[in-house]
PDB file of N, CA and C in Angstrom:
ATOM      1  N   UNK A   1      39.379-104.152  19.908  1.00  0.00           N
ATOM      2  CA  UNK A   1      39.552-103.638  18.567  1.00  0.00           C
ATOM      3  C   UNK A   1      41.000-103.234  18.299  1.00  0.00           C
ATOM      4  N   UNK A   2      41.714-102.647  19.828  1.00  0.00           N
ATOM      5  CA  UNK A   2      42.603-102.427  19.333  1.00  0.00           C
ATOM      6  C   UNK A   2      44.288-103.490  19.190  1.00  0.00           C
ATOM      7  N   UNK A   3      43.593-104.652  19.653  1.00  0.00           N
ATOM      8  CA  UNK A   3      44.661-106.031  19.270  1.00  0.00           C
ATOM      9  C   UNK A   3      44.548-106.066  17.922  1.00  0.00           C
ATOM     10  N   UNK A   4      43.198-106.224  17.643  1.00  0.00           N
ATOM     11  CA  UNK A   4      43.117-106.458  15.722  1.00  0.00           C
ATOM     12  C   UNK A   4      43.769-105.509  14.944  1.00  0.00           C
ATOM     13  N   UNK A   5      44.015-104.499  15.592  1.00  0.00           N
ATOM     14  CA  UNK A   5      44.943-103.852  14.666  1.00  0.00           C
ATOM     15  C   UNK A   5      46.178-104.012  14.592  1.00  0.00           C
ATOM     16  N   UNK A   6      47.067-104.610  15.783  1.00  0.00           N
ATOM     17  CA  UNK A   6      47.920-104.636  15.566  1.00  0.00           C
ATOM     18  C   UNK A   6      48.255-106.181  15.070  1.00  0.00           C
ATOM     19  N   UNK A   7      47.298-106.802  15.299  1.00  0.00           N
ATOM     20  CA  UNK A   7      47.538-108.663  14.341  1.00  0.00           C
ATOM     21  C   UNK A   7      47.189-108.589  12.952  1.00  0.00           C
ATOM     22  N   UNK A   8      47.016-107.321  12.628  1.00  0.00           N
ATOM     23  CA  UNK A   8      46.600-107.214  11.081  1.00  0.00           C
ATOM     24  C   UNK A   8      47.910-106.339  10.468  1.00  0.00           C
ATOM     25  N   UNK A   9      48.217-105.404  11.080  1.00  0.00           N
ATOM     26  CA  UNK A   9      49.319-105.030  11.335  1.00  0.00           C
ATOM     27  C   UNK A   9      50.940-105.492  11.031  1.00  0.00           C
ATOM     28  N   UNK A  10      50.796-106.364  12.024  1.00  0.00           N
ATOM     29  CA  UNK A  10      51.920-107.205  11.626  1.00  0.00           C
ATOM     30  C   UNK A  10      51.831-108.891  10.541  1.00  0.00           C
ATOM     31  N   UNK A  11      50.194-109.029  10.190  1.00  0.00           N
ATOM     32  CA  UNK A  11      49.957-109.922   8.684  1.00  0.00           C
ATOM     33  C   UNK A  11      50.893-108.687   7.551  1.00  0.00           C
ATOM     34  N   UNK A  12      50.574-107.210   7.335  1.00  0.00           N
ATOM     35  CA  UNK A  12      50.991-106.739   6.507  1.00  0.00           C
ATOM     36  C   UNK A  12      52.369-106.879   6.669  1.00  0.00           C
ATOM     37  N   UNK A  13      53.237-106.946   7.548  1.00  0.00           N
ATOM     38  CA  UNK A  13      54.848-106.631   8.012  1.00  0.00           C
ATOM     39  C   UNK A  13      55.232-107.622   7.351  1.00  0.00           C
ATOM     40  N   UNK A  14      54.500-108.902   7.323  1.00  0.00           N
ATOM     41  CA  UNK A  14      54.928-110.096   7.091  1.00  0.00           C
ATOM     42  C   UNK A  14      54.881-109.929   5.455  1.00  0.00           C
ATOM     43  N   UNK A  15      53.829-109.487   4.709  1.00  0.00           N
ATOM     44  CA  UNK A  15      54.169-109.111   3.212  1.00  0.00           C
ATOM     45  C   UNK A  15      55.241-108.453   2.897  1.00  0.00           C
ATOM     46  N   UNK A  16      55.555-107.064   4.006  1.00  0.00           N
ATOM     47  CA  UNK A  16      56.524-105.914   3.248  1.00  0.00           C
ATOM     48  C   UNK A  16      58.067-106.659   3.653  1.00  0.00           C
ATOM     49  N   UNK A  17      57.887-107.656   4.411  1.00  0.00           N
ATOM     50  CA  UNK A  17      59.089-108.171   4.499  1.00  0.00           C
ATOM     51  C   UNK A  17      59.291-109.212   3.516  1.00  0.00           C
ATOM     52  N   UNK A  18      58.006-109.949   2.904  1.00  0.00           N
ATOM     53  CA  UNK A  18      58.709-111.074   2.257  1.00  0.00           C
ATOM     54  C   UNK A  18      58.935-110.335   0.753  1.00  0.00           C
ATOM     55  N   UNK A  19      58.203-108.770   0.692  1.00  0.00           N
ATOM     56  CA  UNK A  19      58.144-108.114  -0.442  1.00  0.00           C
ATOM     57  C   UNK A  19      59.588-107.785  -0.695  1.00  0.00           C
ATOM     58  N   UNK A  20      60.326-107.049   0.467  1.00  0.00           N
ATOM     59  CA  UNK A  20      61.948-106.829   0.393  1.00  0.00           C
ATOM     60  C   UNK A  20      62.823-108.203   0.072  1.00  0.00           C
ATOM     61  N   UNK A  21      62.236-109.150  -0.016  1.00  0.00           N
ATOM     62  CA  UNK A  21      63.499-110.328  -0.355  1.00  0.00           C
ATOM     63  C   UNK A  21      63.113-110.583  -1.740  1.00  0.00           C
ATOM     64  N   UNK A  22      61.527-111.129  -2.191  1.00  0.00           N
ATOM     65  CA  UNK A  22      60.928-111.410  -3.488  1.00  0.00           C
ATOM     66  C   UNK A  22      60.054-110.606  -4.337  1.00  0.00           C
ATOM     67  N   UNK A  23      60.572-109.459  -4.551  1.00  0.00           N
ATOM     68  CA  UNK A  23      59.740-108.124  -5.077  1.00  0.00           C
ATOM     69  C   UNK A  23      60.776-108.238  -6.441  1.00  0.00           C
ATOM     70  N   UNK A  24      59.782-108.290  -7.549  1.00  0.00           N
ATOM     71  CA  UNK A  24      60.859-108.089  -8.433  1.00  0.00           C
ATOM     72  C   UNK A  24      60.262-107.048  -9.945  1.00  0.00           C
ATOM     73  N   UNK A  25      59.303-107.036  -9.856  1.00  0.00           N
ATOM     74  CA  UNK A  25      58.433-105.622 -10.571  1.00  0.00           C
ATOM     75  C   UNK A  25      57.906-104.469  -9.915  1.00  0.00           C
ATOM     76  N   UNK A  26      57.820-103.982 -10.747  1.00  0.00           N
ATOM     77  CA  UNK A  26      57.260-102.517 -10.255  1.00  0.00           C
ATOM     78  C   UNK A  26      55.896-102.559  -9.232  1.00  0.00           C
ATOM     79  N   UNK A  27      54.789-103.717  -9.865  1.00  0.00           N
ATOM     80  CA  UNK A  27      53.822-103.687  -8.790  1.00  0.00           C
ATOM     81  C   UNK A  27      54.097-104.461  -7.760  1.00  0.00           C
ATOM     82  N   UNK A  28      54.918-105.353  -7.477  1.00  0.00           N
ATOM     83  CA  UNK A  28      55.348-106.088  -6.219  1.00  0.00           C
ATOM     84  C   UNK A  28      56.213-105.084  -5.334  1.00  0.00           C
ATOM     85  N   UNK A  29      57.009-104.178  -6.057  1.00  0.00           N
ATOM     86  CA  UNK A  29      57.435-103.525  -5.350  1.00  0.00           C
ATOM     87  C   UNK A  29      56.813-102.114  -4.649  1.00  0.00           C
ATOM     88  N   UNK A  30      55.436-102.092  -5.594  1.00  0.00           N
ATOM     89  CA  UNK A  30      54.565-101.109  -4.824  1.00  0.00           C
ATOM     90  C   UNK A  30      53.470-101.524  -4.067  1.00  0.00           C
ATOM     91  N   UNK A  31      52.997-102.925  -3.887  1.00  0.00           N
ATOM     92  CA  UNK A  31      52.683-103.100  -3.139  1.00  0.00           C
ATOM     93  C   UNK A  31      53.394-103.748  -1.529  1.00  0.00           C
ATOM     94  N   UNK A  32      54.274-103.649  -2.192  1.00  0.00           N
ATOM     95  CA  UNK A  32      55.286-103.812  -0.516  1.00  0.00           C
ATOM     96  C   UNK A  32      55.224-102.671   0.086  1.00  0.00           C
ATOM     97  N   UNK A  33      55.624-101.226  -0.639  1.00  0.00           N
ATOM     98  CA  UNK A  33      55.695-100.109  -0.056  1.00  0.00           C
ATOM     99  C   UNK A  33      54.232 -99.764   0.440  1.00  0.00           C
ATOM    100  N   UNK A  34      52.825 -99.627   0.067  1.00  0.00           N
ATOM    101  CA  UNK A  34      51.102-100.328   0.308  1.00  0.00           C
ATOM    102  C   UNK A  34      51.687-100.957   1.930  1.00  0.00           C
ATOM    103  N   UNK A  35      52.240-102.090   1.989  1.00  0.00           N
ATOM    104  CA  UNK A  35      51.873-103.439   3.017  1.00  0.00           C
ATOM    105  C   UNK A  35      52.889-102.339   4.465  1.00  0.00           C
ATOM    106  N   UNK A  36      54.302-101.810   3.628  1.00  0.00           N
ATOM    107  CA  UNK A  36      54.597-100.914   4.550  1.00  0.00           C
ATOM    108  C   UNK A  36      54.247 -99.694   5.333  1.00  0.00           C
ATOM    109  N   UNK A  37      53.317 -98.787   4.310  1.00  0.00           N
ATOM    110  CA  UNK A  37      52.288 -98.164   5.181  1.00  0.00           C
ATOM    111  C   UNK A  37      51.130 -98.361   5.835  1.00  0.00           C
ATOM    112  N   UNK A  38      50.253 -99.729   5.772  1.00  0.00           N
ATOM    113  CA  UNK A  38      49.440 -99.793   6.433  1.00  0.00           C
ATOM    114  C   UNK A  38      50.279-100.560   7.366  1.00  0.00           C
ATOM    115  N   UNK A  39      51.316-101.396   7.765  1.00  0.00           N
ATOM    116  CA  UNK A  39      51.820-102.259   8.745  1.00  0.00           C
ATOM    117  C   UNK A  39      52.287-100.891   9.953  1.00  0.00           C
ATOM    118  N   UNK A  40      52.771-100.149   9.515  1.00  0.00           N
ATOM    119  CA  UNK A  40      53.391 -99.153  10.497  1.00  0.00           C
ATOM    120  C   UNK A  40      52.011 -98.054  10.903  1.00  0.00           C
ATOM    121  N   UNK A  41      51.475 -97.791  10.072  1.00  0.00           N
ATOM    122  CA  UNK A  41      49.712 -97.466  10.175  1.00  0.00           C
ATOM    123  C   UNK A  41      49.096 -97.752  11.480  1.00  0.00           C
ATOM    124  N   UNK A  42      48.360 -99.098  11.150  1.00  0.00           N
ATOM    125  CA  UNK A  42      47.642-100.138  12.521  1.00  0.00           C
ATOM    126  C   UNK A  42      48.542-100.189  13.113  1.00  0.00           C
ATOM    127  N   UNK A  43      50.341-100.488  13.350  1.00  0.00           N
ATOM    128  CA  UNK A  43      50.513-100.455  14.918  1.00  0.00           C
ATOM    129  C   UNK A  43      50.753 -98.888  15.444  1.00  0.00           C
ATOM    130  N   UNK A  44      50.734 -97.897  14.640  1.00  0.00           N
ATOM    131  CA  UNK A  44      50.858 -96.309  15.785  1.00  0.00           C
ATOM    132  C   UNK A  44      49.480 -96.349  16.126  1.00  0.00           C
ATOM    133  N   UNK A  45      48.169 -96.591  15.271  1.00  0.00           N
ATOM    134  CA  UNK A  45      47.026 -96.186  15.715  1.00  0.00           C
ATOM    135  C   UNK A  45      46.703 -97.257  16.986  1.00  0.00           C
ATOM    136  N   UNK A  46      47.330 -98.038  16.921  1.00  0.00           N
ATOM    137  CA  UNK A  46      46.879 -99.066  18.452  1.00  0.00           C
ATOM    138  C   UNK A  46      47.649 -98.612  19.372  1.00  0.00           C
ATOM    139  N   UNK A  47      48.836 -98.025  19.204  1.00  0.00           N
ATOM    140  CA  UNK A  47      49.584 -97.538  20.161  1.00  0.00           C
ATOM    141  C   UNK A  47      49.376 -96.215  21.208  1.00  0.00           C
ATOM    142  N   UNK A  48      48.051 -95.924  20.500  1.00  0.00           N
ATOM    143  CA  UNK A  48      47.786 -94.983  20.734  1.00  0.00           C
ATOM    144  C   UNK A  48      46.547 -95.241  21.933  1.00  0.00           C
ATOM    145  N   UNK A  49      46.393 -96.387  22.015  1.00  0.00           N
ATOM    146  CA  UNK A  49      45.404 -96.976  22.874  1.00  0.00           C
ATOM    147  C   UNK A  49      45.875 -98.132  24.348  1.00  0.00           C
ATOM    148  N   UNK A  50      47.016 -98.666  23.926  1.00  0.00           N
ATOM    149  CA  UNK A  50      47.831 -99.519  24.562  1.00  0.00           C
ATOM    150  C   UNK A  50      49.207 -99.367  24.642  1.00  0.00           C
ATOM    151  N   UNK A  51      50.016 -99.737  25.563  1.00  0.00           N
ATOM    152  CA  UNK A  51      51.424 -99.358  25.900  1.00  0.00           C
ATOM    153  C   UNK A  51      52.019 -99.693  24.963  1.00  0.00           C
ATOM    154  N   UNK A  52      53.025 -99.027  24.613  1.00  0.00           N
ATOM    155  CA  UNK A  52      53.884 -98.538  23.070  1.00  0.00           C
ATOM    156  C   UNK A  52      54.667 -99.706  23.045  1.00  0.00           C
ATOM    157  N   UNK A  53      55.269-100.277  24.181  1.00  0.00           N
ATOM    158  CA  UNK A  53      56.281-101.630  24.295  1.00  0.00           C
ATOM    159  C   UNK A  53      55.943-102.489  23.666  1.00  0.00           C
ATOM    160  N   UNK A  54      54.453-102.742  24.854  1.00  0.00           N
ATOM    161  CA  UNK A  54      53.998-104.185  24.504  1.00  0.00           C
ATOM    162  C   UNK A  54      53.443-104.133  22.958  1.00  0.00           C
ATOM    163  N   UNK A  55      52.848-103.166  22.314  1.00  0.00           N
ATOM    164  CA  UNK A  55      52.540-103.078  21.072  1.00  0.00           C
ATOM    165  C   UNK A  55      53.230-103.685  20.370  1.00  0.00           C
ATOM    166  N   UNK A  56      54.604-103.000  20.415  1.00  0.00           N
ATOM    167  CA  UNK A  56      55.954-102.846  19.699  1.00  0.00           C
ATOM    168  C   UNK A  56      56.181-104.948  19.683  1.00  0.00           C
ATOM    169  N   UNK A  57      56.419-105.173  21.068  1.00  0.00           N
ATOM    170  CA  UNK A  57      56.808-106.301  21.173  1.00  0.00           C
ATOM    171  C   UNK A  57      55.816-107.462  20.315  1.00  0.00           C
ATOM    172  N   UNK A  58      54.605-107.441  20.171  1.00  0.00           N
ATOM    173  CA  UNK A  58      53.350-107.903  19.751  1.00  0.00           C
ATOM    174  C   UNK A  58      53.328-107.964  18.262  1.00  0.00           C
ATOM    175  N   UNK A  59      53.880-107.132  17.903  1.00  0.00           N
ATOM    176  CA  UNK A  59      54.193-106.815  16.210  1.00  0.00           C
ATOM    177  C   UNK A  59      55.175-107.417  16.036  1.00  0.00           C
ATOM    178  N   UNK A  60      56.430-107.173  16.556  1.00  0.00           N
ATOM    179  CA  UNK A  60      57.556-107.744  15.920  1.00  0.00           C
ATOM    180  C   UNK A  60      57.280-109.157  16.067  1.00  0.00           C
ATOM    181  N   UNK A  61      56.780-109.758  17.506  1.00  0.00           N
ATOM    182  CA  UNK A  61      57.039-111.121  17.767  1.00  0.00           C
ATOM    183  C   UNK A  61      55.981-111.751  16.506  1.00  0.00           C
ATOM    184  N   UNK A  62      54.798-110.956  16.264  1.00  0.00           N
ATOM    185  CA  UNK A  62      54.114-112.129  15.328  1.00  0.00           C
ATOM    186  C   UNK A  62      54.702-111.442  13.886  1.00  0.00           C
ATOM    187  N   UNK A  63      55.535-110.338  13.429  1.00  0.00           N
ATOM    188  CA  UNK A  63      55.888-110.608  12.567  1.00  0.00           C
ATOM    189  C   UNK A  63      57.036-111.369  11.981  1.00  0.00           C
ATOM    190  N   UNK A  64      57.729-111.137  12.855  1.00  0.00           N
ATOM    191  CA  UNK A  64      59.055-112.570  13.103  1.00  0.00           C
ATOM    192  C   UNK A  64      58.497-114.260  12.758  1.00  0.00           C
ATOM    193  N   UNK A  65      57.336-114.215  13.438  1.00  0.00           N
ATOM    194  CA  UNK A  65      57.088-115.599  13.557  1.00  0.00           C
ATOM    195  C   UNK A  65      55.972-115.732  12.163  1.00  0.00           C
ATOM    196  N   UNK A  66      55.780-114.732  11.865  1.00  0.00           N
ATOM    197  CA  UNK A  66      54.800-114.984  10.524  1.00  0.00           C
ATOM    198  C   UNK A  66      56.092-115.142   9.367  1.00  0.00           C
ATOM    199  N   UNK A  67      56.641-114.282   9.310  1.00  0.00           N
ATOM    200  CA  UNK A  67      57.865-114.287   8.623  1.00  0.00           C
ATOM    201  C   UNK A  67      58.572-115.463   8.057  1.00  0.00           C
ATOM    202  N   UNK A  68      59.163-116.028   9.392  1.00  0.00           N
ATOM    203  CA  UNK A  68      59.196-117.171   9.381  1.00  0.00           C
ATOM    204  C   UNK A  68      58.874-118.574   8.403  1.00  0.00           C
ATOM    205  N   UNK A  69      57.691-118.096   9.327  1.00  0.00           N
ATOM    206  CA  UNK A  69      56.784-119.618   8.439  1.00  0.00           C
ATOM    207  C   UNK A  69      56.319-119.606   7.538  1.00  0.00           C
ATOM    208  N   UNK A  70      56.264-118.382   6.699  1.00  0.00           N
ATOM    209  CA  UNK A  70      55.900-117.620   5.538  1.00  0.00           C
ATOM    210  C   UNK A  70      56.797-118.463   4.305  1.00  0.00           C
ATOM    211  N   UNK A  71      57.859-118.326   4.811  1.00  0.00           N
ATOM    212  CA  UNK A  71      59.492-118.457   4.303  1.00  0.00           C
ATOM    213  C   UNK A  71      59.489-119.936   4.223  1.00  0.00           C
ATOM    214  N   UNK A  72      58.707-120.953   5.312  1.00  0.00           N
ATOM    215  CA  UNK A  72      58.606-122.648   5.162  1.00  0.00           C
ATOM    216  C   UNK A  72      57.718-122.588   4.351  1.00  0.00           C
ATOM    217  N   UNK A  73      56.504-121.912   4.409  1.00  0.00           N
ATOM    218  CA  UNK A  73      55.772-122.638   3.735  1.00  0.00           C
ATOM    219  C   UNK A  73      55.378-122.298   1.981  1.00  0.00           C
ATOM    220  N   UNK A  74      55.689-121.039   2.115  1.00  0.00           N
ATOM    221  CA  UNK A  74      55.389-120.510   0.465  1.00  0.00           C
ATOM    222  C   UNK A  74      57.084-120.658  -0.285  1.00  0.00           C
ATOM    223  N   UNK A  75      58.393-120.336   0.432  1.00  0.00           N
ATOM    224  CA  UNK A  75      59.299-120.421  -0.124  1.00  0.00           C
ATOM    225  C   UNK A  75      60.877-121.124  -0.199  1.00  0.00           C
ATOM    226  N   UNK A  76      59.423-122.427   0.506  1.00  0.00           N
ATOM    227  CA  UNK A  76      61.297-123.523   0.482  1.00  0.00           C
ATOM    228  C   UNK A  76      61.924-123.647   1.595  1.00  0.00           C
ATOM    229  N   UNK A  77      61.632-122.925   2.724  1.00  0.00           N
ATOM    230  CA  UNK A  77      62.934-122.649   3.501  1.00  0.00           C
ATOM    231  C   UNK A  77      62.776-124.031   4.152  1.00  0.00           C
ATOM    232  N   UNK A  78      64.373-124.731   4.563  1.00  0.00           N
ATOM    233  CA  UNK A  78      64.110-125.433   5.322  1.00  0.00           C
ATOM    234  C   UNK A  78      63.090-125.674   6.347  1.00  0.00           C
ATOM    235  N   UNK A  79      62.851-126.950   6.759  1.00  0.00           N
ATOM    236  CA  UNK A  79      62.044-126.929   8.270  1.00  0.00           C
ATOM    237  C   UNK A  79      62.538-127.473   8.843  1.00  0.00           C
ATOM    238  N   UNK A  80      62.878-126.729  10.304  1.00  0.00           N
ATOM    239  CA  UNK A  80      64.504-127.454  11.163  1.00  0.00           C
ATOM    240  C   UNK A  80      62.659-127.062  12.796  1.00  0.00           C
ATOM    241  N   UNK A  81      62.676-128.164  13.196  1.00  0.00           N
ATOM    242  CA  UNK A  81      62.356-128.518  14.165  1.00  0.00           C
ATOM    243  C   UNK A  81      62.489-127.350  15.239  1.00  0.00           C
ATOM    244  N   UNK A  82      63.805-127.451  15.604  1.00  0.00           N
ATOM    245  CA  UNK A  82      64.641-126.265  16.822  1.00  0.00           C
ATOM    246  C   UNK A  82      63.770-124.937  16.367  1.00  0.00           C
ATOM    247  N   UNK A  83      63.876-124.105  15.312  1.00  0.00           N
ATOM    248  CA  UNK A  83      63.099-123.319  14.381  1.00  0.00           C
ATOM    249  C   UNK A  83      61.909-123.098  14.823  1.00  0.00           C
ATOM    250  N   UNK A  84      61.079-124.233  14.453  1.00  0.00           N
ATOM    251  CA  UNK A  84      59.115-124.599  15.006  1.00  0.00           C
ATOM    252  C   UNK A  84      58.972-124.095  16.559  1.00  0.00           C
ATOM    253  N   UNK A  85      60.409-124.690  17.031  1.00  0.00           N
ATOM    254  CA  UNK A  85      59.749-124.527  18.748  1.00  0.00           C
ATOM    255  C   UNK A  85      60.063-123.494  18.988  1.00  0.00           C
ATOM    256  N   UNK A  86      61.546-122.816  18.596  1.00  0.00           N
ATOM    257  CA  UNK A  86      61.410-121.178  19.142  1.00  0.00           C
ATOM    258  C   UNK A  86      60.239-120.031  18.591  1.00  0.00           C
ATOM    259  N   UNK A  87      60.196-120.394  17.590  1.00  0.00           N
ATOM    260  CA  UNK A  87      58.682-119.611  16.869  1.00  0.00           C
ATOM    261  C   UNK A  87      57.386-119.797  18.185  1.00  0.00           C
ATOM    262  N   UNK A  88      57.372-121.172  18.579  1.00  0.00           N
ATOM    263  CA  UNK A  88      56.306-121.154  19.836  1.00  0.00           C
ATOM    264  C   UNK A  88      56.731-120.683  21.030  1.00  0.00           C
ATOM    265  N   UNK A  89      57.574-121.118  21.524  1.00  0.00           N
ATOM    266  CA  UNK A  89      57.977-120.186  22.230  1.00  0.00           C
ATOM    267  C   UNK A  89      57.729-118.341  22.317  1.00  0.00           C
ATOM    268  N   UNK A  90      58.232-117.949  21.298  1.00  0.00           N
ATOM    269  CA  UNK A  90      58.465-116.180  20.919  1.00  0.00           C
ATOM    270  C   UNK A  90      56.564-116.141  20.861  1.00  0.00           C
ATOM    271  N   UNK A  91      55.687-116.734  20.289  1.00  0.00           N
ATOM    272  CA  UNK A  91      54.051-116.935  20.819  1.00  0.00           C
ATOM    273  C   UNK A  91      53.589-116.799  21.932  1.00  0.00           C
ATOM    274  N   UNK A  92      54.130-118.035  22.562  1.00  0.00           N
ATOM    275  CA  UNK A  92      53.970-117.906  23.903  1.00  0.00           C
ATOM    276  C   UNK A  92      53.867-116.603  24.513  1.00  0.00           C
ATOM    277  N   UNK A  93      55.077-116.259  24.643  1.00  0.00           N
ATOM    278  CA  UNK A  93      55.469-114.838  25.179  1.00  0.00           C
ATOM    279  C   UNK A  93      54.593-113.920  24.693  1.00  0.00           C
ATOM    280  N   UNK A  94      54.440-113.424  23.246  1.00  0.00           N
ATOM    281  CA  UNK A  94      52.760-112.814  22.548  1.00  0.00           C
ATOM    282  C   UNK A  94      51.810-113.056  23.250  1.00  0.00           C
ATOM    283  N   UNK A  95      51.367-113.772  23.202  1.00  0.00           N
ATOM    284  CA  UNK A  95      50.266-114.125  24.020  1.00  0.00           C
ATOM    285  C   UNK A  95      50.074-113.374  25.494  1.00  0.00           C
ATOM    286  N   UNK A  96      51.243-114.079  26.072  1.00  0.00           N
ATOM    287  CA  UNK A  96      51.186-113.759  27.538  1.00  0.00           C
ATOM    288  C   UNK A  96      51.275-112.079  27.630  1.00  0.00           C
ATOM    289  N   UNK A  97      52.153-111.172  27.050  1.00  0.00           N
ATOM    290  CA  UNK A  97      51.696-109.723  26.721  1.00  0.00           C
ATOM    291  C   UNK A  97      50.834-109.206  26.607  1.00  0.00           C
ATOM    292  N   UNK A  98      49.983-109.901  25.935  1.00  0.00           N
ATOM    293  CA  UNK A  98      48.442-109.208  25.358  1.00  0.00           C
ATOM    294  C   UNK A  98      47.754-109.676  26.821  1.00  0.00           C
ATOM    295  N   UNK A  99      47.567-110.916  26.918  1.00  0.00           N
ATOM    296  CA  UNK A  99      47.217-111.059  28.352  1.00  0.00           C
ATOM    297  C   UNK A  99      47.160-110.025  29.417  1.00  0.00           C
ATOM    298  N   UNK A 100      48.673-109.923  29.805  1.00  0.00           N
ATOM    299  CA  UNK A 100      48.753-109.132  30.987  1.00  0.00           C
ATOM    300  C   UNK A 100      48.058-107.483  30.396  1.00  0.00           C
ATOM    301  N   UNK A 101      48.156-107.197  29.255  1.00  0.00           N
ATOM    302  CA  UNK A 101      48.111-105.978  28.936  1.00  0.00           C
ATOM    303  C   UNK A 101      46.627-105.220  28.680  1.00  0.00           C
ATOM    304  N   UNK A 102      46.168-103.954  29.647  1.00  0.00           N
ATOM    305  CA  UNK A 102      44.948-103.481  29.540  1.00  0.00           C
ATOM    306  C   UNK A 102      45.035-102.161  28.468  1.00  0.00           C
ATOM    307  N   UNK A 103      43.764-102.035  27.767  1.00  0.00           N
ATOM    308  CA  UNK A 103      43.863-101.040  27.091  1.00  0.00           C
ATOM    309  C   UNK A 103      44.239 -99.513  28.367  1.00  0.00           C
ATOM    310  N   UNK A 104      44.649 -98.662  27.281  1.00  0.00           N
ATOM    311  CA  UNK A 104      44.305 -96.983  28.223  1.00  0.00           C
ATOM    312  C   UNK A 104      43.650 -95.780  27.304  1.00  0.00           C
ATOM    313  N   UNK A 105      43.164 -95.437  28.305  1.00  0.00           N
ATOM    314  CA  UNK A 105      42.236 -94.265  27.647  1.00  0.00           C
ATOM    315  C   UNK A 105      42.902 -93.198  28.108  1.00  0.00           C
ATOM    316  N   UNK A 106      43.292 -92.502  26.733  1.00  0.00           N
ATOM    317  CA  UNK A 106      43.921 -90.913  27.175  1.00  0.00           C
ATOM    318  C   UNK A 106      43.114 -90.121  26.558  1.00  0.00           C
ATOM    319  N   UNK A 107      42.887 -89.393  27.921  1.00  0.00           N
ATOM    320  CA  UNK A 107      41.623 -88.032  27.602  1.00  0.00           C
ATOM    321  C   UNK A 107      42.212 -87.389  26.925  1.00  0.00           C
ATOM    322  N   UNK A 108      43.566 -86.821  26.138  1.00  0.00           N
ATOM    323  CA  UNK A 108      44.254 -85.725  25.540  1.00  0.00           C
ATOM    324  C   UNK A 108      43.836 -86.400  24.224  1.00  0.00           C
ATOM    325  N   UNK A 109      43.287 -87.402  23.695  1.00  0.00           N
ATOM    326  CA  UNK A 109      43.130 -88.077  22.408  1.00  0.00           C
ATOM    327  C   UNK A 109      41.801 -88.209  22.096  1.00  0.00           C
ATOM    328  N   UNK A 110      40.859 -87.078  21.373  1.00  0.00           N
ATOM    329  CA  UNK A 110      40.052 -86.741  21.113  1.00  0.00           C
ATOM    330  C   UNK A 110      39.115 -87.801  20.246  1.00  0.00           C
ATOM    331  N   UNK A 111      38.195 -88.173  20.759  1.00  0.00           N
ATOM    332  CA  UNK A 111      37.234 -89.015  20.120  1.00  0.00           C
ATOM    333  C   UNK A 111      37.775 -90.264  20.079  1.00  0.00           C
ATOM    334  N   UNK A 112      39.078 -90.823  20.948  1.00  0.00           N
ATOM    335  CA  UNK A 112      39.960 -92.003  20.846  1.00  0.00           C
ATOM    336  C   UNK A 112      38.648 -93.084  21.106  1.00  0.00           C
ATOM    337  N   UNK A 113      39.132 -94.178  20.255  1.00  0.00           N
ATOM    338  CA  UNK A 113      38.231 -95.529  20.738  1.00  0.00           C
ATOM    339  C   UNK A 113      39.241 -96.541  21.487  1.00  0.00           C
ATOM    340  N   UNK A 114      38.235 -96.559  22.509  1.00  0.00           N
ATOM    341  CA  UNK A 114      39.316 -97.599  23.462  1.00  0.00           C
ATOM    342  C   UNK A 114      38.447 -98.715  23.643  1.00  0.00           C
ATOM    343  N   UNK A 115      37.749 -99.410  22.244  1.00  0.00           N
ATOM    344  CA  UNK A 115      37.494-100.638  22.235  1.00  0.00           C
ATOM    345  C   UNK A 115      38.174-101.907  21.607  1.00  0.00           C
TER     346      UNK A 115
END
């Protein structure tokens, strides 16, 4: 449960970021600031269950790479090949994080769910 928060997490990062480049009214620009509190939201509350790094690293890498392709596919951006593969690559590595990585249960965190 607590991966899904942070892959939902960083889907929102990927709005409040494409919100900071193409926000150009008042409600685009409030729902960026929306996409920015729940994105920073789901990853403290997962962090709170799993190591703060790999969290950290897990977010940025899929929001980088959502970002990204966000940017090919809704807004034009070139598509340069070299681009595609480091995006899989920086996955790769995601992946393999979550992999190696076990939840933890801290008894000081009252009623915590460590599912």
């Amino acid at each position: 449960m607590n991966w899904i928060k942070v892959f939902v997490a960083a889907l929102f990062e990927v709005v409040w970021v494409m919100g900071l480049k193409h926000a150009d009214s008042f409600g685009e620009w409030a729902a960026t600031f929306i996409a920015i509190a729940v994105s920073f939201y789901g990853m403290i509350m997962a962090g709170r269950h799993l190591p703060v790094g790999t969290v950290y690293a897990v977010f940025v890498g899929l929001g980088t790479a959502g970002t990204v392709l966000a940017e090919i596919i809704f807004f034009g951006e070139a598509f340069k090949p070299a681009k595609v593969a480091l995006i899989c690559v920086l996955l790769v590595g995601v992946i393999g994080l979550k992999m190696v990585t076990k939840e933890q249960h801290d008894p000081k965190l009252k009623g915590a769910d460590v599912s």
